[in-house]
Each structure stands twice: as structure tokens, then as C-alpha cells.
Protein backbone atom coordinates (compact mmCIF):
# COMPACT_ATOMS: atom_id res chain seq x y z
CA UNK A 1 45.03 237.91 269.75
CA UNK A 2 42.26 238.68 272.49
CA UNK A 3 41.00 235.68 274.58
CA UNK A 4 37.64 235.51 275.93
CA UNK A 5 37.76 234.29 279.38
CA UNK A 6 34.49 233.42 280.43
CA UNK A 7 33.55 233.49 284.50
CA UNK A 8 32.93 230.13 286.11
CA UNK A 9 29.95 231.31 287.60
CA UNK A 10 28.04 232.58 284.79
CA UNK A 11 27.73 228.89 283.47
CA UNK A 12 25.73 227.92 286.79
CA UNK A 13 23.78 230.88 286.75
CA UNK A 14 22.29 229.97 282.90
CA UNK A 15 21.78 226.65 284.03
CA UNK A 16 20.45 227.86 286.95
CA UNK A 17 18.12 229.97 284.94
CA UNK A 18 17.28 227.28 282.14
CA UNK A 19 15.95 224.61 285.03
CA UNK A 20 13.76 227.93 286.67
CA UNK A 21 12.59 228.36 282.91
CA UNK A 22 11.52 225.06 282.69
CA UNK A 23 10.48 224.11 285.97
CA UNK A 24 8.32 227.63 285.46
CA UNK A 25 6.81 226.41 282.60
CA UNK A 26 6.10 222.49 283.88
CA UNK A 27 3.87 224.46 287.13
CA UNK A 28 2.03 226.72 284.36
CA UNK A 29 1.01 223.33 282.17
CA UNK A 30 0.15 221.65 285.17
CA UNK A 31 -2.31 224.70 286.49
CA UNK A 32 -3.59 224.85 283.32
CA UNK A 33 -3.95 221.12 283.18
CA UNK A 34 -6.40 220.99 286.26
CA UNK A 35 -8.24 223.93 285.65
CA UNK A 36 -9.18 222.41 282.52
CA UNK A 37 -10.13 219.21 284.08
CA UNK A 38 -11.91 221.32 287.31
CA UNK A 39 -15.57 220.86 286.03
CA UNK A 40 -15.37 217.15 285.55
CA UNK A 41 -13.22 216.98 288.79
CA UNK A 42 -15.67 218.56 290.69
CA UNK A 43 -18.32 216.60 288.83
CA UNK A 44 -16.80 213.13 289.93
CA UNK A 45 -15.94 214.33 293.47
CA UNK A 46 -19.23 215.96 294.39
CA UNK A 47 -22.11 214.08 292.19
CA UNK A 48 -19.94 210.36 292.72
CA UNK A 49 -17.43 209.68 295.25
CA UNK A 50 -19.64 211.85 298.19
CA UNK A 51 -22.72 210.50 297.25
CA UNK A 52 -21.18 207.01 297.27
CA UNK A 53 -19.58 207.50 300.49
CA UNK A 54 -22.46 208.90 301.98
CA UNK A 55 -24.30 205.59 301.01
CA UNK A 56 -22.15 203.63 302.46
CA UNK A 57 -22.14 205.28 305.81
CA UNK A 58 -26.21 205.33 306.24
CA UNK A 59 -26.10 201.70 305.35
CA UNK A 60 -25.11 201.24 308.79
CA UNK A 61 -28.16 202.81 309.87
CA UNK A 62 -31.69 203.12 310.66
CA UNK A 63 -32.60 205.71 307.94
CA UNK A 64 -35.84 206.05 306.78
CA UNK A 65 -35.23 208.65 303.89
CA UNK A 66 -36.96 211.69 305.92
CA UNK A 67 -36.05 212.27 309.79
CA UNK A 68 -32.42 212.30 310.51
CA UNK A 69 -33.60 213.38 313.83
CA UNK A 70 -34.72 209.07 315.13
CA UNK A 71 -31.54 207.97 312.40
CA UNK A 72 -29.39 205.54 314.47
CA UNK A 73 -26.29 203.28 314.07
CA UNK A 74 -27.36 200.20 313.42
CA UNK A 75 -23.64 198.42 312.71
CA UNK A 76 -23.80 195.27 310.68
CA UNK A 77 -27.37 194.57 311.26
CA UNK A 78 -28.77 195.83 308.23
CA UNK A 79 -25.77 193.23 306.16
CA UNK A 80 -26.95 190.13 308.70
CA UNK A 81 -30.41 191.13 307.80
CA UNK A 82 -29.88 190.17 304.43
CA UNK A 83 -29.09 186.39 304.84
CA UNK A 84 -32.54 186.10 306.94
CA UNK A 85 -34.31 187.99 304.29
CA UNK A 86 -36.46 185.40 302.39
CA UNK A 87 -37.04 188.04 299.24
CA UNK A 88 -33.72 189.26 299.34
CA UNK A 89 -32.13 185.64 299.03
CA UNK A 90 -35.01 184.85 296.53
CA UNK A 91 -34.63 187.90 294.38
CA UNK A 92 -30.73 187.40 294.73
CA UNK A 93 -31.05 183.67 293.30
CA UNK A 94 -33.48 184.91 290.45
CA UNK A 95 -30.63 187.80 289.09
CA UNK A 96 -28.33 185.17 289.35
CA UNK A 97 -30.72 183.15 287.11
CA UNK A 98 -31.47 186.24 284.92
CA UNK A 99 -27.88 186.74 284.26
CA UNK A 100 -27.18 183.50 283.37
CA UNK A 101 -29.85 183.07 280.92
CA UNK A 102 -29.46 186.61 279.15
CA UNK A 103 -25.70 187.24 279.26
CA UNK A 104 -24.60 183.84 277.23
CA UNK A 105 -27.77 184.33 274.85
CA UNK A 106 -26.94 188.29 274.41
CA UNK A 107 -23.29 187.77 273.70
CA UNK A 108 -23.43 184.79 270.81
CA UNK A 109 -26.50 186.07 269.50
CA UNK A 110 -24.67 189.44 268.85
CA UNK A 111 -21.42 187.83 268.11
CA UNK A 112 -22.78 185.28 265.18
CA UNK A 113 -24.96 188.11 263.83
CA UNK A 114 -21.82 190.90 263.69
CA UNK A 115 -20.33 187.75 261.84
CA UNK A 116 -22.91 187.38 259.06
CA UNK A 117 -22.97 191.36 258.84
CA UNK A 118 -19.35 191.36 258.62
CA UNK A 119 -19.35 189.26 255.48
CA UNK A 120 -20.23 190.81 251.42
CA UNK A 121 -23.59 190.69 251.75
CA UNK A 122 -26.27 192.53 249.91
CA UNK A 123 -28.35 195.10 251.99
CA UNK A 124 -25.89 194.60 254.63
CA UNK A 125 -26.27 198.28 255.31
CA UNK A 126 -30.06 198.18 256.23
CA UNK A 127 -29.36 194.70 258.03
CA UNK A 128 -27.14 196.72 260.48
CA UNK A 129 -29.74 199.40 260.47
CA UNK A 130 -32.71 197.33 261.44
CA UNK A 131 -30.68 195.23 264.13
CA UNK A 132 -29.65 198.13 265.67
CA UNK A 133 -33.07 200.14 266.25
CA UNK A 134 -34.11 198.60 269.15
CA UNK A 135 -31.44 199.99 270.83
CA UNK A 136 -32.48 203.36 270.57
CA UNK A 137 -36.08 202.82 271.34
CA UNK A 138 -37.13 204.32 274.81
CA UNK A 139 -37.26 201.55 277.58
CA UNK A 140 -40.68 202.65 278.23
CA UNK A 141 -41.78 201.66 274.29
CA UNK A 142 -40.28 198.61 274.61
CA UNK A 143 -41.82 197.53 277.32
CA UNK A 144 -45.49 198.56 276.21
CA UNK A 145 -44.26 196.98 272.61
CA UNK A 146 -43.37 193.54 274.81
CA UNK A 147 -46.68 193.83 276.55
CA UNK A 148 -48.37 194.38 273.61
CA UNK A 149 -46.70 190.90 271.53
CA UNK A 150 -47.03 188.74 274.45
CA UNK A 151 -50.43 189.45 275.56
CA UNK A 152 -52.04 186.23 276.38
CA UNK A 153 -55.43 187.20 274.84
CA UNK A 154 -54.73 189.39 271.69
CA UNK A 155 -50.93 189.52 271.64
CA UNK A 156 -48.93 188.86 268.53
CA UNK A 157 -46.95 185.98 269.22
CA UNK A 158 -50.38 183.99 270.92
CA UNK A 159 -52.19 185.23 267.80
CA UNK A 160 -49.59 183.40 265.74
CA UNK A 161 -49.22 180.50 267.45
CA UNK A 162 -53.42 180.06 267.38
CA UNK A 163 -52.46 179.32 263.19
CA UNK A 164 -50.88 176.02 264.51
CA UNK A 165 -52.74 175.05 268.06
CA UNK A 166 -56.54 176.51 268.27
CA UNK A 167 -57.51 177.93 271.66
CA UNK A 168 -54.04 179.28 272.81
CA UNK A 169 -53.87 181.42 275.62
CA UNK A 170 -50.30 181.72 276.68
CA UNK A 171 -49.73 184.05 280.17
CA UNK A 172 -46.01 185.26 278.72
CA UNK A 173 -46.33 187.59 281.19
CA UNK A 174 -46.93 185.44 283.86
CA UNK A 175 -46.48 181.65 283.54
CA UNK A 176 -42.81 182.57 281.61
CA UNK A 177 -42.19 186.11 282.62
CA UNK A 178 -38.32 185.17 282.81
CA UNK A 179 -38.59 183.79 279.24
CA UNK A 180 -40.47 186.94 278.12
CA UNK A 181 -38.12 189.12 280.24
CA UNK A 182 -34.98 187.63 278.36
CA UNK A 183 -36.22 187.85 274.90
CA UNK A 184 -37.23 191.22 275.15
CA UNK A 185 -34.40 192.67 276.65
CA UNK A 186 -31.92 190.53 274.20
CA UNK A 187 -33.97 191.78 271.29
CA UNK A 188 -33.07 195.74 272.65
CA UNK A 189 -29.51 195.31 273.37
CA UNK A 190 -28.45 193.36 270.42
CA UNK A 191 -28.04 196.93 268.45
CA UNK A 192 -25.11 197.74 270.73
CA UNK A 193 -23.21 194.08 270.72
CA UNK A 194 -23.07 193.98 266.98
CA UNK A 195 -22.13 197.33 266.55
CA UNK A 196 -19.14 196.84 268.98
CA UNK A 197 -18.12 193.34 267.26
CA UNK A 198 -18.57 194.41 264.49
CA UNK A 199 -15.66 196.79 265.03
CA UNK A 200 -13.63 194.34 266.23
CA UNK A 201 -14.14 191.96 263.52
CA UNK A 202 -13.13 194.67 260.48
CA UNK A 203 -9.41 195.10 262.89
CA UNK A 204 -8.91 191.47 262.14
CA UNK A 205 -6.11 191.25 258.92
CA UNK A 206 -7.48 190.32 255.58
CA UNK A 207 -4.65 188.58 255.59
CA UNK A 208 -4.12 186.08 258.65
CA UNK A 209 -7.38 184.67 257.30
CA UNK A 210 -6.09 184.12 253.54
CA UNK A 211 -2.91 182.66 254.89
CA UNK A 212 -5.03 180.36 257.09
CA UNK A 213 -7.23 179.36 253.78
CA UNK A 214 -3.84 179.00 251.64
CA UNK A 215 -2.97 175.99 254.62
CA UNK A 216 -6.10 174.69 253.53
CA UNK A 217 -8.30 175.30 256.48
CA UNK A 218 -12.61 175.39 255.16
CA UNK A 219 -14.49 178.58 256.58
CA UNK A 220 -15.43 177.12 259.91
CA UNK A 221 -11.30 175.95 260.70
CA UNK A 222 -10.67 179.31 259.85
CA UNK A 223 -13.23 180.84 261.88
CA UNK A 224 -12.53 178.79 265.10
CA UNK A 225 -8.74 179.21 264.64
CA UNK A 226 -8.86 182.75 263.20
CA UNK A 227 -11.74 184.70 264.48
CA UNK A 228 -12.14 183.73 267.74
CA UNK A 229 -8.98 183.80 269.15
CA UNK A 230 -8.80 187.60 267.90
CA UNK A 231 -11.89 188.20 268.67
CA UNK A 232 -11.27 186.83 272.67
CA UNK A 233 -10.71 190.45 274.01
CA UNK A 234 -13.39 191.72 272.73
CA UNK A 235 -15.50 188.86 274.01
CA UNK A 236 -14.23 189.27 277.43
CA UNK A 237 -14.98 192.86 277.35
CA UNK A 238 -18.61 192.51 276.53
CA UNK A 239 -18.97 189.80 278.74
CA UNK A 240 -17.87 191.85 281.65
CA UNK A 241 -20.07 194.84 280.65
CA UNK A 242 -23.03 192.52 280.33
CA UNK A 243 -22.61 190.98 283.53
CA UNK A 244 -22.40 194.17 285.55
CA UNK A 245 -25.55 195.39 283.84
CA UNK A 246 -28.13 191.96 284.26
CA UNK A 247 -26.86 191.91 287.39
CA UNK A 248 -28.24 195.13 288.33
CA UNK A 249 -31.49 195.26 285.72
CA UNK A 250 -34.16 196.83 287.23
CA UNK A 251 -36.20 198.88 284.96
CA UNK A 252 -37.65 196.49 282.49
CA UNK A 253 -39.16 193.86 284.57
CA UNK A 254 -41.08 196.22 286.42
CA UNK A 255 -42.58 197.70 283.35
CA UNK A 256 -42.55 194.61 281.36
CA UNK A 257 -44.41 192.48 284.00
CA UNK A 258 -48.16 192.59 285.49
CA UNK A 259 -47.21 193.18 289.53
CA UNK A 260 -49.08 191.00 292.15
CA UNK A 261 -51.20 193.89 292.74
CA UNK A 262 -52.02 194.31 288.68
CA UNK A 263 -50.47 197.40 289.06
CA UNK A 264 -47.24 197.11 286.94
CA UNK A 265 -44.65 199.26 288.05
CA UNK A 266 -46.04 200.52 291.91
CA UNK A 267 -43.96 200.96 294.72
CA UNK A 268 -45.68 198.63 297.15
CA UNK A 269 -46.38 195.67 294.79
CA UNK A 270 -43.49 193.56 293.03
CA UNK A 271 -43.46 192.91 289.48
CA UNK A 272 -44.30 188.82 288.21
CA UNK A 273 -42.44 186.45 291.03
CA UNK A 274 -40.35 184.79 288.95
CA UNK A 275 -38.85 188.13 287.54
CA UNK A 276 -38.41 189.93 291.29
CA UNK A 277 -34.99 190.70 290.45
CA UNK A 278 -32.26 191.47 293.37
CA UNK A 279 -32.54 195.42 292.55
CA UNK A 280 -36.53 195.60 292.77
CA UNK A 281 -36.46 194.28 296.18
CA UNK A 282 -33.69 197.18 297.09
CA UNK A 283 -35.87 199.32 295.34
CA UNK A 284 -39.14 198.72 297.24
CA UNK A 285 -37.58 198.74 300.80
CA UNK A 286 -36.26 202.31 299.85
CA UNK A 287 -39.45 203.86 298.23
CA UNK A 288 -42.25 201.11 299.37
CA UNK A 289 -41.28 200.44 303.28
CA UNK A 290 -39.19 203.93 303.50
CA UNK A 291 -36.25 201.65 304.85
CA UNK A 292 -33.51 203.37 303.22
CA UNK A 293 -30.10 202.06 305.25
CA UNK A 294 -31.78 198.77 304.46
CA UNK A 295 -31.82 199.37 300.81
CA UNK A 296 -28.59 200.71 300.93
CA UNK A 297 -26.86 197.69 302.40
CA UNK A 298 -28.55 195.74 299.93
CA UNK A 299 -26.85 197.96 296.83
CA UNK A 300 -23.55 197.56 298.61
CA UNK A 301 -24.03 193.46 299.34
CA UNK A 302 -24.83 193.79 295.30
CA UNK A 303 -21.49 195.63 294.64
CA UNK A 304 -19.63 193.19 296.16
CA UNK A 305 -21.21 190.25 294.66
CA UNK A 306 -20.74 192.06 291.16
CA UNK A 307 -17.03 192.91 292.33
CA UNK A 308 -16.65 188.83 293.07
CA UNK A 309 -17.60 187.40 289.69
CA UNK A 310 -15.92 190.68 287.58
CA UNK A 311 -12.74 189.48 289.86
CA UNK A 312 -13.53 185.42 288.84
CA UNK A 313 -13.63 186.55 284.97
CA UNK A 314 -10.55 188.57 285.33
CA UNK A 315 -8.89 185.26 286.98
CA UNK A 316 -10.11 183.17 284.02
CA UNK A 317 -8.72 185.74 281.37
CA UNK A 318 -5.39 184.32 281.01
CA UNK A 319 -6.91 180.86 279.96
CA UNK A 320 -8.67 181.82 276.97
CA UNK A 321 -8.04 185.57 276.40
CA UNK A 322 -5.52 185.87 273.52
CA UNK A 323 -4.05 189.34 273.65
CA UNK A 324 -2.15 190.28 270.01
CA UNK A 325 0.65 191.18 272.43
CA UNK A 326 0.91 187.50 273.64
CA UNK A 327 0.59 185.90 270.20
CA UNK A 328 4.09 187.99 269.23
């Protein structure tokens, strides 16, 4: 009988080998990993993060967009500026304003409509179709379509309204450009809040709302009890998201409203007073007044208000955000 007597030694050496195998193999998945992610890497670092760095640093300076060569450090000046700034605390109140009127109107008009669309309707199909075609219109067409409907002389909505009172000649544009400036810019982004509760609607089980109707609860119990708390994450989320975004509108109210000047949409002249939103005024220092540090410490002072009420909603989550996680 022959016995195989194996060396000590050659057992370390195949595990020796096995974890160079491996450890070979974890650096070529990892190369390959970034070199497929190198474009968008590059992307982020180059077209993003320097350009938002960059920002930051000539907000701390006297740039006027064209000669580096007089550009000076101005320190805080251009962020103490701000609080002396009659426009810039008046545009600042009238986004806050904005937001508050077209966030809350935004989110339960697109909730309650998702709802109805949700149920076993007929022509539910084209419903969701013709809700959600404003959202693909061009910002520019909706404006001129907004101009066009509230004109105060042969506008749509005055033209209606002259069935009931005789004479009317409403200045939407003007007299209730905020008004004007919130139902226009609901009616476009309504497309996108349905579609996105509507997806979170057809996740809720079929059958947490039969049990809930087999306890006897009507169809608004078992909405209130049901939907919504299910629904709470998805709120949150599209609360956040349309925060961020009235808070820095911009385009629409400077196409949407007649400027000062009557010359809707120029550099130099503001749009309609009452819709001089926080990121117009940033706007016109930069390309009206050529003070670009100014206008950059306004975008920052912006980002940091946003970053403050994002960070308030996040506090209140835990209060009425029901995660399915927390339920269990």
C-alpha cells in the first residue's frame, strides 16, 4: 500500500495562488468598472462640480463677466449686499409667495386627478392622454398660449367672462400676474404629477383596500385610512421636487408677463412686479448690470435657502411619512 504524503507547503502555495487569482480578478472588475463609468465621471467632474466651484469662488468677487484683468476679492460683501438689496428681498418674498401658492395647488390637484384616473373609468386612457400634453408643450408655446387666453382685450377667458358681466377688461397679465402665473404653470406640470401618482397608486394592494371595505369602512374611510397613508412617500417626494423647482422658476414669468418696459422677456426690464421672482433679479444683475459675482452670491444665498426648507421637510418626514417598512 503506497501513501501519498503531500508537502506542507504546497497547501499555502494554492492558497496563496487562489487569493492572487481572485484578488487579480477583483482589480480587473474594478478597472473595468471605472472605465465604463469614465465618460459620465468626467461629465460630472468637469461640466458640474468645477463649474460649481468656480461659482462659488467669483461670488466673492467683483466680476463683471468680461475683464478678469479689474476682478477683485470682494469677501462677504456681495452676501451683506443682499439684505440691503430692496429687489432682492422683494423678489425673495414674492418666490416665497409663488411657492406657496403653486406647490400645495400643483400637488392635490395632481394627486385627486391620478385618483379619479386610477379608478374603472371609461376613456380613462385619453383622460391620461389629454392631462398629460401640456407637459410636453415647449415653454415658449405655453407662454404665447397663456398670453393669448388671458389677454385683457381679446383673450379667451375675458371673452368668456363678457357672456356674464358686459364691458370686461381684465389685465391677467398685470393686475393678477401671480394668479395668471400659477394657473398656467399648474396647468403644464400637472402631466408629470399624475403620471408619477398614478404609479404609485396601482403599487397599492387590491387587497388592503377590500379588507378595509370588509371592516365596513365607505370609500372616503378607506381612502383617508388606505390611500393616503401609502401614498405619504410619494407625496413627500413630489413635494420636495416641487419645492426645489418654484423656488428657482425663472423662465415662465418672464415670457408669460408684459415687462415694465413692454418688452417681455429683455435683459434690462423686469417682467410684471408682482411676478419678479428671486431668480429674475439674479438673472438681470448677471446679463442686465454685467455684475456677475453679484449674481452669483445671489444663486448661492438661493441654494441655501432651498437647502433650509428641503432640510425642514426632511425633519417633518417622520410625523406623517408612513414608510411600508415602518407599518411591518
Amino acid at each position: 500500500m503506497t501513501v501519498a504524503i503531500t508537502h506542507p507547503g504546497s497547501a499555502g502555495k494554492a492558497r496563496k495562488t487562489l487569493r492572487q487569482r481572485l484578488a487579480s480578478r477583483s482589480t480587473k472588475k474594478s478597472i473595468a468598472f471605472y472605465l465604463f463609468i469614465a465618460p459620465w465621471l468626467l461629465g460630472l467632474i468637469v461640466l458640474t462640480i468645477l463649474p460649481l466651484l468656480g461659482g462659488l469662488a467669483l461670488s466673492f468677487t467683483n466680476y463683471d463677466g468680461l475683464n478678469l484683468a479689474t476682478m477683485k476679492f470682494m469677501a462677504a460683501k456681495n452676501y451683506t449686499r443682499i439684505f440691503t438689496d430692496r429687489d432682492a428681498l422683494y423678489s425673495l418674498q414674492r418666490v416665497l409667495l409663488w411657492a406657496a401658492l403653486n406647490t400645495p395647488l400643483w400637488l392635490v390637484l395632481s394627486f385627486v386627478l391620478a385618483y379619479l384616473l386610477n379608478q374603472n373609468i371609461k376613456g380613462r386612457g385619453i383622460f391620461r392622454t389629454l392631462f398629460y400634453l401640456p407637459s410636453v408643450i415647449p415653454l415658449v408655446a405655453v407662454a404665447w398660449i397663456g398670453r393669448i387666453m388671458l389677454h385683457h382685450i381679446y383673450g379667451f377667458v375675458n371673452q368668456s367672462l363678457e357672456l356674464v358681466i358686459p364691458n370686461v377688461s381684465i389685465n391677467w397679465l398685470s393686475e393678477y400676474a401671480l394668479v395668471s402665473l400659477t394657473s398656467v404653470a399648474v396647468w403644464t406640470g400637472l402631466g408629470s404629477g399624475i403620471v408619477i401618482f398614478l404609479a404609485g397608486l396601482q403599487g397599492i394592494p387590491l387587497e388592503l383596500e377590500e379588507a378595509a371595505r370588509i371592516d365596513g369602512a365607505n370609500k372616503f374611510q378607506s381612502f383617508r385610512n388606505v390611500t393616503i397613508p401609502l401614498m405619504t412617500p410619494i407625496i413627500f417626494y413630489q413635494l420636495v421636487l416641487s419645492l426645489v423647482s418654484a423656488l428657482q422658476y425663472f423662465a415662465l414669468p418672464m415670457l408669460l408677463a408684459p415687462s415694465a418696459g413692454g418688452n417681455s422677456g429683455a435683459l434690462s426690464t423686469p417682467p410684471t412686479r408682482s411676478v419678479y421672482l428671486f431668480m429674475i433679479h439674479a438673472f438681470r444683475q448677471a446679463f442686465g448690470f454685467q455684475r456677475y459675482g453679484y449674481s452669483l452670491a445671489l444663486t448661492w444665498f438661493l441654494v441655501v435657502v432651498i437647502i433650509l426648507f428641503t432640510a425642514i421637510l426632511f425633519w417633518s418626514a417622520p410625523r406623517w411619512v408612513h414608510y411600508e417598512s415602518d407599518m411591518k
